[in-house]
Protein backbone atom coordinates (compact mmCIF):
# COMPACT_ATOMS: atom_id res chain seq x y z
CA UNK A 1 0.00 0.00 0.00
CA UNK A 2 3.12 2.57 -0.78
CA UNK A 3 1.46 3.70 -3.56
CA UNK A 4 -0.87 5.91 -1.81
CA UNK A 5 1.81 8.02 -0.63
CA UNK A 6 2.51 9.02 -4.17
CA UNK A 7 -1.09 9.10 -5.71
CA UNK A 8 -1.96 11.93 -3.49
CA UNK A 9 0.88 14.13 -4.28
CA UNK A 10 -0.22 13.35 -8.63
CA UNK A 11 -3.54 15.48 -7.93
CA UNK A 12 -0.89 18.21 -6.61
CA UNK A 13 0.83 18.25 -9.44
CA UNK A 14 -2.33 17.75 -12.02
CA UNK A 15 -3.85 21.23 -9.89
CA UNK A 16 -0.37 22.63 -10.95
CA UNK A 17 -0.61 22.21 -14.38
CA UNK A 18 -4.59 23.12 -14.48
CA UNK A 19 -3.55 26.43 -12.75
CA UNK A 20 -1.06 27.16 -15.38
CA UNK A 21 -3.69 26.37 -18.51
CA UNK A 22 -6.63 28.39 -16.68
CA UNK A 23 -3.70 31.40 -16.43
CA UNK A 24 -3.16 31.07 -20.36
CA UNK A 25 -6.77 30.26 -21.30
CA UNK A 26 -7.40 33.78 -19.35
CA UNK A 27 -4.55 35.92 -21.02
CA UNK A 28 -5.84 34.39 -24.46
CA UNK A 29 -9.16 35.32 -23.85
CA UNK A 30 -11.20 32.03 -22.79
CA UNK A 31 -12.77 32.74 -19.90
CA UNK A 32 -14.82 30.03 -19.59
CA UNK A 33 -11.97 27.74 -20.33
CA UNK A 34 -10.06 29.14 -17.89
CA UNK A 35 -13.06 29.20 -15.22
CA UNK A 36 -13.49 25.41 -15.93
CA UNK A 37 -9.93 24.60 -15.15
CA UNK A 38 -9.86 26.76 -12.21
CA UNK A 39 -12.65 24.45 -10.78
CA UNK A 40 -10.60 21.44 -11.78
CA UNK A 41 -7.51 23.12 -9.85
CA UNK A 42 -9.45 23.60 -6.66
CA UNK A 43 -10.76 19.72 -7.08
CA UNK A 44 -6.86 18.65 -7.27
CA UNK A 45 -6.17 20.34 -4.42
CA UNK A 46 -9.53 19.20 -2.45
CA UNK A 47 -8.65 15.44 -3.93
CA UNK A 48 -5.08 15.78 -2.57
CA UNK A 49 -5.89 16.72 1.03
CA UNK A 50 -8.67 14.60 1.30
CA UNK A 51 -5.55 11.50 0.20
CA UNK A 52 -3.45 12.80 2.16
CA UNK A 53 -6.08 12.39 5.43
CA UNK A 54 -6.92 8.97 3.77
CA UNK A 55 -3.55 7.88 3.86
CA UNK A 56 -2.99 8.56 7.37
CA UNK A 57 -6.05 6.98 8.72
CA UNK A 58 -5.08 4.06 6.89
CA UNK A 59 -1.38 3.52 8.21
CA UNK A 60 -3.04 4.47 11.91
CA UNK A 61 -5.49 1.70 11.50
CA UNK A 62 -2.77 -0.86 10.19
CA UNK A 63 -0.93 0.24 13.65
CA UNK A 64 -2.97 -0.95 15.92
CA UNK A 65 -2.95 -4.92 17.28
């Protein structure tokens, strides 16, 4: 079960790069695109907390006899 410590930390990185395209879509012009994508950057970072507390419940739970 490693692999959830690196899952979480992908949705940080995909709200990254959807940050980025919503700045461009806005300086080109495409508002809505870049509204959209600022929705999808505020779900990336929502998904990556929410793994992050996931993850530690899990490894607590595994701890205990």
């Amino acid at each position: 079960m490693n692999y959830l410590k690196f899952t979480q930390y992908a949705y940080l990185i995909a709200a990254v790069l959807f940050a980025i395209e919503a700045f461009n879509q806005y300086k080109a012009g495409e508002t809505n695109k870049a509204i959209l994508l600022v929705l999808f950057t505020f779900v990336g970072i929502f998904m990556f907390f929410f793994r992050r507390n996931f993850a530690k419940k899990f490894e607590e739970r595994n701890k205990k006899p």
